[in-house]
Every structure is written in C-alpha cells, then in structure tokens.
N, C-alpha and C. Protein backbone atom coordinates (compact mmCIF):
# COMPACT_ATOMS: atom_id res chain seq x y z
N UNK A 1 0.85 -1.17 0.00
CA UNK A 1 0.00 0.00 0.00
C UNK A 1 0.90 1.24 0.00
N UNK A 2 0.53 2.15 -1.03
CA UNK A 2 1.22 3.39 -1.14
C UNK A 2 0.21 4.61 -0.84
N UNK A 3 0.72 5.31 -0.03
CA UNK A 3 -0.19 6.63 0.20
C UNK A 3 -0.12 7.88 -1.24
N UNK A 4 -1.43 8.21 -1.22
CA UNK A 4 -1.38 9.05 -2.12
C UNK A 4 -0.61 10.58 -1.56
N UNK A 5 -0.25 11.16 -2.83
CA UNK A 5 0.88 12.50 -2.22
C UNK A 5 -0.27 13.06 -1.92
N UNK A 6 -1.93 13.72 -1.86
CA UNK A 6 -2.17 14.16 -1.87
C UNK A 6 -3.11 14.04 -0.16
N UNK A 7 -2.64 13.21 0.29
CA UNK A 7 -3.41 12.42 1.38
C UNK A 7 -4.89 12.21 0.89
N UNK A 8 -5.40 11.63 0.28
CA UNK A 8 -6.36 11.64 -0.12
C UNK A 8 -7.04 9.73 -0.03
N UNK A 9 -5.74 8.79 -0.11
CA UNK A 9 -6.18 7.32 0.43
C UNK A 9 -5.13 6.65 0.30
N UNK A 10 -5.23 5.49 -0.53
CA UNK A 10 -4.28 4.82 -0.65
C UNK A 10 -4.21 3.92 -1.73
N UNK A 11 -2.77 3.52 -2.37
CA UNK A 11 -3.00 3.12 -4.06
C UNK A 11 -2.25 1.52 -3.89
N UNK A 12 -2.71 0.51 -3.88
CA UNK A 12 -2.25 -1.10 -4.13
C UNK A 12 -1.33 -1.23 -5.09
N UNK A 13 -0.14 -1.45 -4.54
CA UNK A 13 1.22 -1.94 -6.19
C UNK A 13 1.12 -3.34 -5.17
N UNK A 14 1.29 -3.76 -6.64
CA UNK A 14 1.34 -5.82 -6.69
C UNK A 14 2.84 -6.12 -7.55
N UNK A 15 3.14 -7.04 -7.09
CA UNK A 15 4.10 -7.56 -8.47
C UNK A 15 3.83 -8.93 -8.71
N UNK A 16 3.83 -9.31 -9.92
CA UNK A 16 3.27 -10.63 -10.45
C UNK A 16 4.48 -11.12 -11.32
N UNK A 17 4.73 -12.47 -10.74
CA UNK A 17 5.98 -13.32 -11.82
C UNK A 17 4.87 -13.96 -13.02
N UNK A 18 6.03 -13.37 -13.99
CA UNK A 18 4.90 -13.80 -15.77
C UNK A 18 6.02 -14.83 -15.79
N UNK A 19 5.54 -15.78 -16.16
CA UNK A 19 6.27 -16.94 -17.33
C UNK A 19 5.60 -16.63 -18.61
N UNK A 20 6.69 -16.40 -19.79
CA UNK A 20 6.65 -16.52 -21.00
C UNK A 20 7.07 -18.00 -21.70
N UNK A 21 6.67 -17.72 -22.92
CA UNK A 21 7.06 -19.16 -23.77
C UNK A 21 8.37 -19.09 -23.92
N UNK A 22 9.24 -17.96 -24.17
CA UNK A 22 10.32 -17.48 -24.45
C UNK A 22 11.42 -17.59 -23.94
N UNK A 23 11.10 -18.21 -22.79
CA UNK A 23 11.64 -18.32 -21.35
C UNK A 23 12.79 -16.87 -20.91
N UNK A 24 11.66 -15.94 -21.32
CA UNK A 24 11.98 -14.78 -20.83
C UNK A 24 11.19 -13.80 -19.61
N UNK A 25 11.27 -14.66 -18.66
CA UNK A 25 10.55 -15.06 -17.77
C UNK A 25 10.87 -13.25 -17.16
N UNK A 26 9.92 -12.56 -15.90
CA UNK A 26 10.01 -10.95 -15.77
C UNK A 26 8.59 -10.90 -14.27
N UNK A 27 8.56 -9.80 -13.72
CA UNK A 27 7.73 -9.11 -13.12
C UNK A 27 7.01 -8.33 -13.62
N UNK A 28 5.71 -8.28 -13.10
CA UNK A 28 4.62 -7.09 -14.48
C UNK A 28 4.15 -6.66 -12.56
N UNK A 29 4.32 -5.38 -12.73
CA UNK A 29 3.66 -4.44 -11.89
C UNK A 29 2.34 -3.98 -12.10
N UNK A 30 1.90 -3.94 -11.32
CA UNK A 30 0.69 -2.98 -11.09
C UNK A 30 0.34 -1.97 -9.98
N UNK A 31 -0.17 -0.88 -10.48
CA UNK A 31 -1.03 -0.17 -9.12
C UNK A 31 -2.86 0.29 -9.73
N UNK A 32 -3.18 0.87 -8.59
CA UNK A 32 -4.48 0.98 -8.65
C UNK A 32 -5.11 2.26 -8.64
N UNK A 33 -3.74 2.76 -9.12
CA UNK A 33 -4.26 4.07 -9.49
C UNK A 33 -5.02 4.40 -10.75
N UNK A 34 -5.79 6.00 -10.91
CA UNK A 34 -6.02 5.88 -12.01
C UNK A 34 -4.81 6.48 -12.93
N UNK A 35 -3.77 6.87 -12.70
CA UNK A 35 -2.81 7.07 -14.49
C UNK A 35 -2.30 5.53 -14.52
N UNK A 36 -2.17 4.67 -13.66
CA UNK A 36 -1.74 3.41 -13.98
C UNK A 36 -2.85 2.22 -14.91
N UNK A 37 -4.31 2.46 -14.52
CA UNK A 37 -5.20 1.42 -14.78
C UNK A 37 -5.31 2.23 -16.42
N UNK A 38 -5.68 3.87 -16.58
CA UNK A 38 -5.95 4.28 -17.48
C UNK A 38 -4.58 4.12 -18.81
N UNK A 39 -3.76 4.30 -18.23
CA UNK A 39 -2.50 4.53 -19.30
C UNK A 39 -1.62 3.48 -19.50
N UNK A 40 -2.04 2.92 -18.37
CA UNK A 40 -0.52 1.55 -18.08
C UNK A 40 0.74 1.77 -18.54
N UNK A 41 1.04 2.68 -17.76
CA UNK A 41 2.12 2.95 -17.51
C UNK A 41 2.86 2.61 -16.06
N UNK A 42 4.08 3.02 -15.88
CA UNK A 42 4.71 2.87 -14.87
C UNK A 42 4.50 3.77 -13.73
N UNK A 43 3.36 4.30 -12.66
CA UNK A 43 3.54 5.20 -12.02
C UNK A 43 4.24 5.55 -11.06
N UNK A 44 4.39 6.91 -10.49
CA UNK A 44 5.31 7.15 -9.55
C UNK A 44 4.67 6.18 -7.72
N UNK A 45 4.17 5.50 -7.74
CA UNK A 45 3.26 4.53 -7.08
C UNK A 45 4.70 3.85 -7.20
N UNK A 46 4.76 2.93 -7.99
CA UNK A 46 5.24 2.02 -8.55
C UNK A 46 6.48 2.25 -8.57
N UNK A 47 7.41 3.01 -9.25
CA UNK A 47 8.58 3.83 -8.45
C UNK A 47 8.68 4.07 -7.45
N UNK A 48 8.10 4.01 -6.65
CA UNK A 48 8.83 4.59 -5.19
C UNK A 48 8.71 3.02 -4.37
N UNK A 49 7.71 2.31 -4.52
CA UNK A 49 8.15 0.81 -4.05
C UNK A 49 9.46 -0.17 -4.84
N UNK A 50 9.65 0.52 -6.06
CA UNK A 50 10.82 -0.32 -6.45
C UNK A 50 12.28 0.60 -5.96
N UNK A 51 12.39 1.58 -5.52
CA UNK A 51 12.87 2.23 -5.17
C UNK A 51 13.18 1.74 -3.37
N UNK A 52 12.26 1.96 -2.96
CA UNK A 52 12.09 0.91 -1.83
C UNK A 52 12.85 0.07 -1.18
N UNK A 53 12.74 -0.77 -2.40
CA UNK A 53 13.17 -2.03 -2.39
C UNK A 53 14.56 -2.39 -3.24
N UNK A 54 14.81 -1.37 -3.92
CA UNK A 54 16.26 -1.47 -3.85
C UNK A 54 17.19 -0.80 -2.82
N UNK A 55 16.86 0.34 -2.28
CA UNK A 55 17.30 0.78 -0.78
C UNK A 55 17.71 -0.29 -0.09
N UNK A 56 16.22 -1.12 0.50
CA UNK A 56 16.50 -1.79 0.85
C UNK A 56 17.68 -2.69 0.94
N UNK A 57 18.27 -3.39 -0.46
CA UNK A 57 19.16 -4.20 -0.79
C UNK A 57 20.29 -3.60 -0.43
N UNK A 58 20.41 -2.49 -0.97
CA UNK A 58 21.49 -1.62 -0.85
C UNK A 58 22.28 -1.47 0.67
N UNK A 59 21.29 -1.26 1.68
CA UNK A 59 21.30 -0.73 3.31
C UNK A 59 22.16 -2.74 3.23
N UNK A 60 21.35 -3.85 3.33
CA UNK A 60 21.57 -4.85 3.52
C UNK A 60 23.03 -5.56 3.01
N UNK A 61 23.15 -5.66 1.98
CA UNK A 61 24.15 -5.71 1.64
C UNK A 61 25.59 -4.90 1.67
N UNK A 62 25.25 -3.46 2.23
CA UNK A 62 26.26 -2.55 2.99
C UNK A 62 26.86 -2.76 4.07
N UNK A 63 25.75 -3.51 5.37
CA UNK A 63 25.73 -3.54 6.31
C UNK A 63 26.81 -4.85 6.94
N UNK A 64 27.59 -5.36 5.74
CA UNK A 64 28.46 -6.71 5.96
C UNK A 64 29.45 -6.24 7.93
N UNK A 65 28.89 -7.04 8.64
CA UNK A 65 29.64 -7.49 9.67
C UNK A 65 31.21 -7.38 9.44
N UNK A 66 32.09 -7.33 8.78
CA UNK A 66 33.44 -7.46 8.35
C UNK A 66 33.80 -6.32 7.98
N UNK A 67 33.06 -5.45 7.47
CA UNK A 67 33.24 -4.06 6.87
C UNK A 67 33.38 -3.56 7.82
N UNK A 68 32.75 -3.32 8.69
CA UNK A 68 32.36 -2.45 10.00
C UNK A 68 33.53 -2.55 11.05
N UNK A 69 34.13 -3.81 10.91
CA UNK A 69 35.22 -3.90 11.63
C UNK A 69 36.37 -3.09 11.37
N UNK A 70 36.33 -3.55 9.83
CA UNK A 70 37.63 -2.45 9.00
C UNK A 70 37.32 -0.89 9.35
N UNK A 71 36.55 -0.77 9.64
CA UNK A 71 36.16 0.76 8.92
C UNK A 71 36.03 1.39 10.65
N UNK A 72 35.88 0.77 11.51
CA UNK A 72 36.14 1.05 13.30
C UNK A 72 38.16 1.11 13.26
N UNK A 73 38.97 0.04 12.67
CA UNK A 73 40.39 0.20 13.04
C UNK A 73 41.20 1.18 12.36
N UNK A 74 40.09 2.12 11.08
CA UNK A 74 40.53 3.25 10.48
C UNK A 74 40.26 4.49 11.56
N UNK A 75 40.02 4.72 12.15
CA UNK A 75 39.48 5.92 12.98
C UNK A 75 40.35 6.80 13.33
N UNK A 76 40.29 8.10 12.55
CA UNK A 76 41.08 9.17 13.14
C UNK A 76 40.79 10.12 14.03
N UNK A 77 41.62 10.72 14.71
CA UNK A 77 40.63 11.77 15.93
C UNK A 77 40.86 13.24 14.76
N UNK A 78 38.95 13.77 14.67
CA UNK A 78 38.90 14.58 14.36
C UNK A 78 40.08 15.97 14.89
N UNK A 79 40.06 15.89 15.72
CA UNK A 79 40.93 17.35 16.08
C UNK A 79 42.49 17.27 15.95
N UNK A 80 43.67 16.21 16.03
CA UNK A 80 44.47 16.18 15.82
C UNK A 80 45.30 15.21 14.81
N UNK A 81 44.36 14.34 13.87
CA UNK A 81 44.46 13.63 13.25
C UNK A 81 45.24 12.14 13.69
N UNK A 82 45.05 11.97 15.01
CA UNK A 82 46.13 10.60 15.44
C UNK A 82 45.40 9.25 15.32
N UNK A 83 46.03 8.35 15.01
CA UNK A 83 45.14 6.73 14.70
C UNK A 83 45.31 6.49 16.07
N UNK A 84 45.95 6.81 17.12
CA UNK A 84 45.40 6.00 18.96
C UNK A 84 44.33 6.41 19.47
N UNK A 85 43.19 5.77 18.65
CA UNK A 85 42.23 5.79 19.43
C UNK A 85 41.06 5.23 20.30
N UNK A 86 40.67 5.30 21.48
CA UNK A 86 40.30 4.04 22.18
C UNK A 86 39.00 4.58 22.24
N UNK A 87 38.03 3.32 22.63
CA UNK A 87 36.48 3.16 23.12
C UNK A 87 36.22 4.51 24.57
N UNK A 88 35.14 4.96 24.05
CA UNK A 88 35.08 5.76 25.69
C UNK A 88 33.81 6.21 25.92
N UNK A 89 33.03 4.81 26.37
CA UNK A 89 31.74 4.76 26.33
C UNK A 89 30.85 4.78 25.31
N UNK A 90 29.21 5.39 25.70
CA UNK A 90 28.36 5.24 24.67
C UNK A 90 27.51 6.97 25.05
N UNK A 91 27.16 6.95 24.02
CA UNK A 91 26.30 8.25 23.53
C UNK A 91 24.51 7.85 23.48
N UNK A 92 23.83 8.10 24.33
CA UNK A 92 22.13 8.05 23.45
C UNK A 92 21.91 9.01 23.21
N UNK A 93 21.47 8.50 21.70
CA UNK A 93 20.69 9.97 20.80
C UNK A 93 19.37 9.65 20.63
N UNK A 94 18.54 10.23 20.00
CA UNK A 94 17.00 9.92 19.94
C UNK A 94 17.08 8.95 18.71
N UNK A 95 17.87 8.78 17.96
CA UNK A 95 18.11 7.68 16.94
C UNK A 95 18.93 6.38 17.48
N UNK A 96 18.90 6.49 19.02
CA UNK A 96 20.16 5.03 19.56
C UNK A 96 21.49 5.53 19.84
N UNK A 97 21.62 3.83 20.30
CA UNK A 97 23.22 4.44 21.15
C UNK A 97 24.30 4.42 20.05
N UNK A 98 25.33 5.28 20.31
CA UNK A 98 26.35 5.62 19.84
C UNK A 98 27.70 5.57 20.36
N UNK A 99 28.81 5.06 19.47
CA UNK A 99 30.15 4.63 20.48
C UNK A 99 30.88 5.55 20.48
N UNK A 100 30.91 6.03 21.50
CA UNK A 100 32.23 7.47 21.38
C UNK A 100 33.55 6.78 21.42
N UNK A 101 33.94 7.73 21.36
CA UNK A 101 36.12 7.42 21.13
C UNK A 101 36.28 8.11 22.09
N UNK A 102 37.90 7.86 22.43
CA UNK A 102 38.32 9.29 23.34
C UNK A 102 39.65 9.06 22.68
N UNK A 103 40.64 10.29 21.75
CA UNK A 103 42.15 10.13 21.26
C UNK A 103 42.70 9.76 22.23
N UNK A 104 43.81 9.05 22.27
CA UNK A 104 44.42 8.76 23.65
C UNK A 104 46.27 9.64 23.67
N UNK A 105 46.20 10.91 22.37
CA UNK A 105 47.09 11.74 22.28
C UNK A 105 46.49 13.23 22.87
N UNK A 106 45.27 13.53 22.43
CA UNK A 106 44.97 14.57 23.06
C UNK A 106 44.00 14.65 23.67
N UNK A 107 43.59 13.64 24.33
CA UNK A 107 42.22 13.70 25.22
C UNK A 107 41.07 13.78 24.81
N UNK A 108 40.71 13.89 23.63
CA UNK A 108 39.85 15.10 22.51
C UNK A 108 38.47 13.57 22.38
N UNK A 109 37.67 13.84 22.89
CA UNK A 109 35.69 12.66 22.80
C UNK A 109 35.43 13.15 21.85
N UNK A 110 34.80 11.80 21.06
CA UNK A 110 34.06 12.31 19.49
C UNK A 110 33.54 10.92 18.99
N UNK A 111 32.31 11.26 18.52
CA UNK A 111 31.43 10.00 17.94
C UNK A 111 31.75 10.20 16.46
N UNK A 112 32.03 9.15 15.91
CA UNK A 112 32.53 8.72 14.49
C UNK A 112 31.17 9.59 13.15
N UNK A 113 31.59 10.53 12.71
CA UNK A 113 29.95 10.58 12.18
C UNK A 113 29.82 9.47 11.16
N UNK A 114 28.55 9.32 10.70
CA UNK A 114 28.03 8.34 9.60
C UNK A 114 27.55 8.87 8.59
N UNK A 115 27.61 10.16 8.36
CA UNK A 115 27.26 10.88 6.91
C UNK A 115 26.10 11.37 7.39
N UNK A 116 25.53 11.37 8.40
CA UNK A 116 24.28 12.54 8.54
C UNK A 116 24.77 13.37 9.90
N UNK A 117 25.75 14.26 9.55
CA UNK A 117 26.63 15.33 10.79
C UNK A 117 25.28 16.20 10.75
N UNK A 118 24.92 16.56 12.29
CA UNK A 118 23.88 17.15 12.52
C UNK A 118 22.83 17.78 11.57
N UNK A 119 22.01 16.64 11.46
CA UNK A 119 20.86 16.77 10.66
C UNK A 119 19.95 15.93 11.55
C-alpha cells in the first residue's frame, strides 16, 4: 500500500511473476491508481516501491559485519588527526546508542559521524 501525495487514500502496487514461452521469464507491476489502470504505464506509485526495495538491498548488503570492523580500526581523531584511538563509552541519541572514542594523544571525545553530521 502506497499513500497518495495528496493524502487523499491509498494506491495497491502488486508484483506478479509472468512466465513466458520465451523463457523470458520478468515481473509485471501494477497499481491501482487511475494514471496506472488508465495509461498503463509505470507510475510514480510504482517507483517509489521499487525504489524501496532497492534501498533496501542496498542498506543490507552494505551492512556486511566485516566491513564495519575495517572501517572502526581506520578511525582518526577529528581534532588532531592521530590513529590511537580508544572506546570511551556510549552516547544516546534519539536515533540510539552511539560509540564514542576518546584520542588517547589529546584527550579530545568524538562520535565517528556516519554521513548525517547534525541533521
């Protein structure tokens, strides 16, 4: 179920596996809107769940356990650029907890950002 932009209800995208003779076998979308039923076309309905759902994949397949390790023993301290840097506690934000650092050259606490720096 996709909400309409206009708040006005809500529009049904389906996806259906076609077998062809061709064995060019595919997904045929649908929604229940009217530019989709009238035009059959691809609507923005329909885009934003395949969109969705490649996010999705994307977040999942990013999220490799092994990466995360690498990418914690890169850590530089923002303020003086030194790689000694140790665990120094946790942070709660209204989005979850967070692992702070503390440099162990200049004393200097700082949570690693993740690409959304205060937003």
């Amino acid at each position: 179920m996709v909400k309409s932009q206009s708040g006005n209800g809500e529009y049904l995208v389906t996806r259906e596996f076609v077998k062809r003779r061709d064995a060019q076998h595919r997904h045929d979308w649908t929604c229940s809107c009217p530019d989709h039923t009238t035009r059959n076309v691809i609507c923005k309905h329909i885009f934003a769940v395949q969109f969705s759902l490649k996010l999705k994949d994307d977040v999942e397949q990013g999220s490799n356990p092994n990466q995360l390790e690498a990418t914690e023993s890169s850590i530089t301290c923002p303020h003086c650029k030194s790689t000694s840097i140790g665990k120094w506690g946790n942070r709660k934000t209204k989005f979850g907890i967070v692992q702070r650092y503390i440099c162990q050259d200049c004393n200097y606490t700082f949570v690693v950002d993740k690409g959304f720096c205060k937003m």
